[in-house]
N, C-alpha and C. Protein backbone atom coordinates (compact mmCIF):
# COMPACT_ATOMS: atom_id res chain seq x y z
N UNK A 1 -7.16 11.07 -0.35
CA UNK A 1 -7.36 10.69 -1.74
C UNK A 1 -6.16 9.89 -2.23
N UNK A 2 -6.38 9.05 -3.44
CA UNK A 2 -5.43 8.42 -3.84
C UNK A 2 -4.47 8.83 -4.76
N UNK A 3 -4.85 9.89 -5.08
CA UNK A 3 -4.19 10.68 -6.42
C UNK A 3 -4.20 12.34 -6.29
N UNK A 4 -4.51 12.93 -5.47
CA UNK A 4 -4.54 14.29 -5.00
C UNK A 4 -3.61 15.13 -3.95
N UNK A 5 -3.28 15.90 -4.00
CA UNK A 5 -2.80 16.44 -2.82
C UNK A 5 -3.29 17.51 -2.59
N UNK A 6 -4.77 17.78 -1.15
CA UNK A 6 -5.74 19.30 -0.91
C UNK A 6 -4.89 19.95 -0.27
N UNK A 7 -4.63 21.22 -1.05
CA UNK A 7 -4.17 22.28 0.08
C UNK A 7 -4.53 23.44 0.78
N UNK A 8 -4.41 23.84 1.49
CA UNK A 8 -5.51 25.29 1.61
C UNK A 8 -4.20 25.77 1.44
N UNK A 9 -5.27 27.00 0.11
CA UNK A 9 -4.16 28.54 -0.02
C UNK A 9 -4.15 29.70 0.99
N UNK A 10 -3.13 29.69 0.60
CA UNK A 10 -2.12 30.81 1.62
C UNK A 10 -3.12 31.93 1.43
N UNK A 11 -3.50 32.65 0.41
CA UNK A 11 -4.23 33.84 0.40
C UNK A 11 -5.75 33.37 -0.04
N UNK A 12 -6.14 33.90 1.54
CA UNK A 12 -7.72 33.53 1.54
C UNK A 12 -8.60 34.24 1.30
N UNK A 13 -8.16 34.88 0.52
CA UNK A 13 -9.22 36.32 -0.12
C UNK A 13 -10.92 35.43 -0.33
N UNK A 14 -11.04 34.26 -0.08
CA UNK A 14 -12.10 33.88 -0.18
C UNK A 14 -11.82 32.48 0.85
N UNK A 15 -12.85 32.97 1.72
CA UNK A 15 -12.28 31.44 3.02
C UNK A 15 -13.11 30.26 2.58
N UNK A 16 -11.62 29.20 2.51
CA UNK A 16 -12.35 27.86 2.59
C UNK A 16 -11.57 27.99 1.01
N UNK A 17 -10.58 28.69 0.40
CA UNK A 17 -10.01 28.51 -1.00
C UNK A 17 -8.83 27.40 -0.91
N UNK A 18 -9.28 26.51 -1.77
CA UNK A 18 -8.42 25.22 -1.68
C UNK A 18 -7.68 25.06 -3.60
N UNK A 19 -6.53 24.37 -3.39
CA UNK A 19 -6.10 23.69 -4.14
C UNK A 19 -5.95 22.33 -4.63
N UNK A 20 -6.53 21.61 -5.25
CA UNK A 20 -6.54 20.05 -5.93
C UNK A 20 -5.39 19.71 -6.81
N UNK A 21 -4.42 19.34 -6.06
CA UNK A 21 -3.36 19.06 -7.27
C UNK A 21 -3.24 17.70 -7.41
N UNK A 22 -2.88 17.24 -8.57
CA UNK A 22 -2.65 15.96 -8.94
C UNK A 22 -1.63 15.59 -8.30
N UNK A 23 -0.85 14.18 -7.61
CA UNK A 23 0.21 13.85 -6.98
C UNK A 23 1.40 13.70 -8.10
N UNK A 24 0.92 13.04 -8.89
CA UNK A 24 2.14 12.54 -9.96
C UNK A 24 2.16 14.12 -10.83
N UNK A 25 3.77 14.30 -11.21
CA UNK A 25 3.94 15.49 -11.77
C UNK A 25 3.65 15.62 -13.04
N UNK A 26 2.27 15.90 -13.37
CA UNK A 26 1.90 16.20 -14.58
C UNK A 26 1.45 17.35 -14.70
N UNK A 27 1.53 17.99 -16.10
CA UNK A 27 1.19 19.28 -16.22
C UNK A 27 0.03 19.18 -17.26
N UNK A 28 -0.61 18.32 -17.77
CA UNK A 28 -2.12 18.73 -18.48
C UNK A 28 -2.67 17.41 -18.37
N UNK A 29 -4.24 18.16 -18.11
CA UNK A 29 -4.83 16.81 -17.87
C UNK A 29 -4.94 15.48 -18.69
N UNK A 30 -5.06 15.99 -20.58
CA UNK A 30 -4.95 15.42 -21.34
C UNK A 30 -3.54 14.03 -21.21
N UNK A 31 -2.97 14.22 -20.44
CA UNK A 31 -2.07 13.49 -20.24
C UNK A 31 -2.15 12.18 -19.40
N UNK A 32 -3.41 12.65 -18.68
CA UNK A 32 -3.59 11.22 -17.71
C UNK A 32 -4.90 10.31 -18.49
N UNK A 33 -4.92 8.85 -18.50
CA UNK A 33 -6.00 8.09 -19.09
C UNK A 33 -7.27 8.12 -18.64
N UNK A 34 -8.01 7.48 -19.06
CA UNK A 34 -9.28 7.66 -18.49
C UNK A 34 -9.05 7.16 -16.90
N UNK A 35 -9.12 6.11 -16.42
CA UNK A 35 -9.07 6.07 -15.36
C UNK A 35 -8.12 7.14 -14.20
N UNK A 36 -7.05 7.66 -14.49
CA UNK A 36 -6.54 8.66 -13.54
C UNK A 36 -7.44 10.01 -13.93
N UNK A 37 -7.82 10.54 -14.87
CA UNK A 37 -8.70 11.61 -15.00
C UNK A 37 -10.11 11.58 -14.62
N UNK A 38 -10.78 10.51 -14.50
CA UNK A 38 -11.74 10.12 -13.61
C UNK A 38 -11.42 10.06 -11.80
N UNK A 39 -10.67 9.45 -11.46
CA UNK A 39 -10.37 9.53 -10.64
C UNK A 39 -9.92 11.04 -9.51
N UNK A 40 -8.80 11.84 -10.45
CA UNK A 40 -8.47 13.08 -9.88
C UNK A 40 -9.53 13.96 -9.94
N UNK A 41 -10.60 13.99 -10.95
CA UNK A 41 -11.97 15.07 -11.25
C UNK A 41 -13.14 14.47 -10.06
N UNK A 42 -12.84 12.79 -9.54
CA UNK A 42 -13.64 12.89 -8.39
C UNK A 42 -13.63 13.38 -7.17
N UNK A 43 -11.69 13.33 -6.90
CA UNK A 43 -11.49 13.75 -5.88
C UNK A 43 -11.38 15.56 -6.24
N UNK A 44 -11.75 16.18 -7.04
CA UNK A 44 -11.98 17.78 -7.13
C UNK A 44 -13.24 17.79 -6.54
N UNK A 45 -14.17 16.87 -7.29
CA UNK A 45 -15.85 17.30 -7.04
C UNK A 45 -16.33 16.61 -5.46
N UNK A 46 -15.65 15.77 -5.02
CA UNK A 46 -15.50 15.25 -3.23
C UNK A 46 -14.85 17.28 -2.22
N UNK A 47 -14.18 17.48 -2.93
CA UNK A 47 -13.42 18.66 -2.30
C UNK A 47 -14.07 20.22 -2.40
N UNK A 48 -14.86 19.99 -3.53
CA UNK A 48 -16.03 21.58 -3.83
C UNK A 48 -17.08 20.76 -2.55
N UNK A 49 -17.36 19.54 -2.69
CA UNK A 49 -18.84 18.96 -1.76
C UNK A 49 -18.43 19.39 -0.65
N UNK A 50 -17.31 18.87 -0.26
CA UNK A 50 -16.39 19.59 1.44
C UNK A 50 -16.77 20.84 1.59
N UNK A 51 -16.03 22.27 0.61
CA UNK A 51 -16.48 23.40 0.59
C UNK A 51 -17.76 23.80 0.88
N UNK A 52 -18.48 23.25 -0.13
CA UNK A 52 -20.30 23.60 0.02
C UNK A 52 -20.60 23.32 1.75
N UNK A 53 -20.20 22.16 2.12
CA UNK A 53 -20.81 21.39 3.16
C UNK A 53 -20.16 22.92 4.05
N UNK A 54 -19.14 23.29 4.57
CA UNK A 54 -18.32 23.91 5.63
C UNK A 54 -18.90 25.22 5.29
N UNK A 55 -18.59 25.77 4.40
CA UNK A 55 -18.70 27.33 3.85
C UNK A 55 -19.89 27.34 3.09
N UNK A 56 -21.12 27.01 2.61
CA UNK A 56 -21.90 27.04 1.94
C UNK A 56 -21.91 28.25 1.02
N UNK A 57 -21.03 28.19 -0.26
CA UNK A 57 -21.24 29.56 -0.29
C UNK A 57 -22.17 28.94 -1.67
N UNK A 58 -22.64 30.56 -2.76
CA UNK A 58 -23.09 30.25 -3.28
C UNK A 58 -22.69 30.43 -4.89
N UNK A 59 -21.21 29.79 -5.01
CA UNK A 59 -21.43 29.46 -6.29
C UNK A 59 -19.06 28.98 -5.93
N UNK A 60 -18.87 27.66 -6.88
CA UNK A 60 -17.52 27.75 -6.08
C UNK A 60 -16.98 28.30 -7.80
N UNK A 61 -15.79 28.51 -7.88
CA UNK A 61 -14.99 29.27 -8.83
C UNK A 61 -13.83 28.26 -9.20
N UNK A 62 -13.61 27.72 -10.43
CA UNK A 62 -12.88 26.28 -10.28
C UNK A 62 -11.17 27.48 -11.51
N UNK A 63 -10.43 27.09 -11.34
CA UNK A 63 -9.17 27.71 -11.97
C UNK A 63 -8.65 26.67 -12.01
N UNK A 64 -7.95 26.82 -13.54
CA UNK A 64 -6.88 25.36 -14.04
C UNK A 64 -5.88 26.55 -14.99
N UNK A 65 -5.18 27.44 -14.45
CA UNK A 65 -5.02 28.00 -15.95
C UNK A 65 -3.22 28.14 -15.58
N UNK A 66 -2.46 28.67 -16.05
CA UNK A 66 -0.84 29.39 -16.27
C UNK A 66 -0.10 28.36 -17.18
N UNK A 67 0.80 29.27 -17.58
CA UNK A 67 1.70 28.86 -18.87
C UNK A 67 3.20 28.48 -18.21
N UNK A 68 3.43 28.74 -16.71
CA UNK A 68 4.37 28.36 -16.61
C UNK A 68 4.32 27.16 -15.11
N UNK A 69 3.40 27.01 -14.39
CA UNK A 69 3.38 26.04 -14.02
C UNK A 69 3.14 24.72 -14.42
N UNK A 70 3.73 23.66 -14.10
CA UNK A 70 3.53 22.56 -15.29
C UNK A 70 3.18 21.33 -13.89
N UNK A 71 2.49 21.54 -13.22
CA UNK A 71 1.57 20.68 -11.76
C UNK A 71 0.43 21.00 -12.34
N UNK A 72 -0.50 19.98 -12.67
CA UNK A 72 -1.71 19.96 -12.54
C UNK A 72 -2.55 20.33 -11.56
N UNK A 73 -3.22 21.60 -11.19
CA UNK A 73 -4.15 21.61 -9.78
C UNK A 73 -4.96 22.93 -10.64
N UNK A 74 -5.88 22.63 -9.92
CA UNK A 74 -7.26 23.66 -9.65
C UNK A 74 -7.25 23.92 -8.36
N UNK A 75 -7.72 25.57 -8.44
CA UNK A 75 -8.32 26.07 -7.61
C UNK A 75 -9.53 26.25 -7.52
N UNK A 76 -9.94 25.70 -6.32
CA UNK A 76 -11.31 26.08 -6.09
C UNK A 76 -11.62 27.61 -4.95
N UNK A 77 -12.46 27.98 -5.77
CA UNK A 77 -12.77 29.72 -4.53
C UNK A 77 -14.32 29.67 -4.42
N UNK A 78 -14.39 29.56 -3.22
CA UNK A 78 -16.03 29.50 -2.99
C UNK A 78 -16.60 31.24 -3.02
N UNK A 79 -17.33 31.34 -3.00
CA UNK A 79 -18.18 32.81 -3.38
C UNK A 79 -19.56 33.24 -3.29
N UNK A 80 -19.80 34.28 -2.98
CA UNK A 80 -20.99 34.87 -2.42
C UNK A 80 -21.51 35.60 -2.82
N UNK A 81 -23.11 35.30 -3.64
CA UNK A 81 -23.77 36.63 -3.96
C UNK A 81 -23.13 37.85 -3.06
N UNK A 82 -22.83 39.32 -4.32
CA UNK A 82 -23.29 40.68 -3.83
C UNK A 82 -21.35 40.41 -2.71
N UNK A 83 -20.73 39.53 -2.63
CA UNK A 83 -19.61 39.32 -1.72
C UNK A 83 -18.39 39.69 -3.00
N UNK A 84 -16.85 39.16 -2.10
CA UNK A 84 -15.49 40.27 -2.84
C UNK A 84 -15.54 39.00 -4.08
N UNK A 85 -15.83 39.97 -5.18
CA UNK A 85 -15.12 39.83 -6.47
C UNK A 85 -16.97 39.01 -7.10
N UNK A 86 -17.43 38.90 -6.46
CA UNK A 86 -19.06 38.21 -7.19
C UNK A 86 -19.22 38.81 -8.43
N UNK A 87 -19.21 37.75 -9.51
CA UNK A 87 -19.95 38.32 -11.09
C UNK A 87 -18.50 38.65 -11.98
N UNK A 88 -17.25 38.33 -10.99
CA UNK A 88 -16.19 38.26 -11.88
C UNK A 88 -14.99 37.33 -11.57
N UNK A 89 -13.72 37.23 -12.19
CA UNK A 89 -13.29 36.02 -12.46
C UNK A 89 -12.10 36.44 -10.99
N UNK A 90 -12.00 35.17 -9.82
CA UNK A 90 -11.50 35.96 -9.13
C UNK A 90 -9.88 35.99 -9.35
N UNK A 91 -9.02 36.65 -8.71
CA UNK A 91 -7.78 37.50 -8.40
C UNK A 91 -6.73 36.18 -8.11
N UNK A 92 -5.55 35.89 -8.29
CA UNK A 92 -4.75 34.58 -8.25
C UNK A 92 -4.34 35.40 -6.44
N UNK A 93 -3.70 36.52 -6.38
CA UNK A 93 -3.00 36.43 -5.09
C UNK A 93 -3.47 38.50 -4.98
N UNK A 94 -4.35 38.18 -3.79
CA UNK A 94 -5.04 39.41 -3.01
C UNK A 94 -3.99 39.74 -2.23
N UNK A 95 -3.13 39.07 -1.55
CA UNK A 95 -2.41 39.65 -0.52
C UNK A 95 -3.32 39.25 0.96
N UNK A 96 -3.84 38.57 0.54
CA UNK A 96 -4.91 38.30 1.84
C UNK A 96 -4.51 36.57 3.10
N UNK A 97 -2.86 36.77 3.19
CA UNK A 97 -2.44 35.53 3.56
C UNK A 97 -2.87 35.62 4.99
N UNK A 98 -3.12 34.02 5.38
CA UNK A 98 -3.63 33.96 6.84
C UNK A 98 -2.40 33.51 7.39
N UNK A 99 -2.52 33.44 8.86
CA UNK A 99 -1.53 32.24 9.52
C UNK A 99 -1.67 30.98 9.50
N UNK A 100 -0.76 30.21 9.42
CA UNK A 100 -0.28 29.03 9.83
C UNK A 100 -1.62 28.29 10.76
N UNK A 101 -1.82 28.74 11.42
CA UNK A 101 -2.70 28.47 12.80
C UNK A 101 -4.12 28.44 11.73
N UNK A 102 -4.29 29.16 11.17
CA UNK A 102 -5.56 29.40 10.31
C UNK A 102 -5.41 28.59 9.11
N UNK A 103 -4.72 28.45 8.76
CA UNK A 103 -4.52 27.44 7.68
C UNK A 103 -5.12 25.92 8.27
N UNK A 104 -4.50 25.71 9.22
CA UNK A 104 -4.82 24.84 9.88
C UNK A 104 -5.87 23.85 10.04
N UNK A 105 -7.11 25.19 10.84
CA UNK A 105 -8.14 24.77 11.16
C UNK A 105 -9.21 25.17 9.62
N UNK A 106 -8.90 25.64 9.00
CA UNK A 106 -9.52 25.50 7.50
C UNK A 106 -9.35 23.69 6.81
N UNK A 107 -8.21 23.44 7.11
CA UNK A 107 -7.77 22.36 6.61
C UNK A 107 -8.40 21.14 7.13
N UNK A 108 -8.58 21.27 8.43
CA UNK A 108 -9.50 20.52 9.34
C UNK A 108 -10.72 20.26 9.38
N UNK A 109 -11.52 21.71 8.76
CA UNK A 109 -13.00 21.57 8.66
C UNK A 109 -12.97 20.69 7.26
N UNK A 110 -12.31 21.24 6.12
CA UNK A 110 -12.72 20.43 5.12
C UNK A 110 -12.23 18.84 5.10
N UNK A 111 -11.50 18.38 5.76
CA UNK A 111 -10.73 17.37 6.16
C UNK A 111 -11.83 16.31 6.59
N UNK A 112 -12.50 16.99 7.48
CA UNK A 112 -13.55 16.44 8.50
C UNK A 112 -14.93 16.48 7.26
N UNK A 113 -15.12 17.26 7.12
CA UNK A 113 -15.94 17.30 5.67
C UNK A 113 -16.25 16.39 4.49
N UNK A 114 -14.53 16.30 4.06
CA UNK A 114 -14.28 15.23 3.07
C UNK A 114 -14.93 13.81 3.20
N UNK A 115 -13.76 13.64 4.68
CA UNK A 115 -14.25 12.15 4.95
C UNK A 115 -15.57 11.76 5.50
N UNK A 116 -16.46 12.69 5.54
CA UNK A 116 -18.16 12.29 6.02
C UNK A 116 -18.59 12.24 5.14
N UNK A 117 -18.53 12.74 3.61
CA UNK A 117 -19.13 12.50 2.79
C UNK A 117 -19.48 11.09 2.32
């Protein structure tokens, strides 16, 4: 992307949970013009399509929220009927960190994902 940086999070209490951060250091969206806020909200909704495509789950969970980070990013958490945390708002950090190695190949599927779209 031209304006994004995807990351996969460290705690995968929900696999296939990614981060969309804006590149340039901004802390609210209101801050970027139409064209960069068009732009960064495409490359979010290119990055849930990745998700859907790899993990199909069924419903993704989008987070923009804290008072003291000042980086623009969403999280996206994909989710599963009747699955951990379904029907509520999910958890910032489960304790559910993967390895390095797993980070990896998460990063890869959606990677591979992205760019077929």
């Amino acid at each position: 992307t031209n304006c994004s940086l995807v990351i996969v999070f460290k705690d995968q209490s929900h696999k296939g949970r990614m981060i969309v951060a804006h590149k340039n250091h901004i802390s609210e969206i209101q801050y970027l013009n139409d064209e960069e806020r068009n732009e960064y909200l495409t490359d979010v909704a290119k990055v849930a399509k990745a998700i859907q495509k790899v993990y199909n789950p069924d419903k993704i969970n989008y987070g923009a929220y804290g008072d003291t980070g000042c980086h623009l990013h969403f999280h996206l958490v994909p989710k599963y009927k009747d699955g951990f945390e379904w029907g509520s708002t999910f958890v910032m950090n489960t304790g559910n960190l993967v390895s390095n190695e797993e980070c990896a190949i998460i990063a890869e599927e959606i990677k591979n994902a992205f760019y077929s779209l």
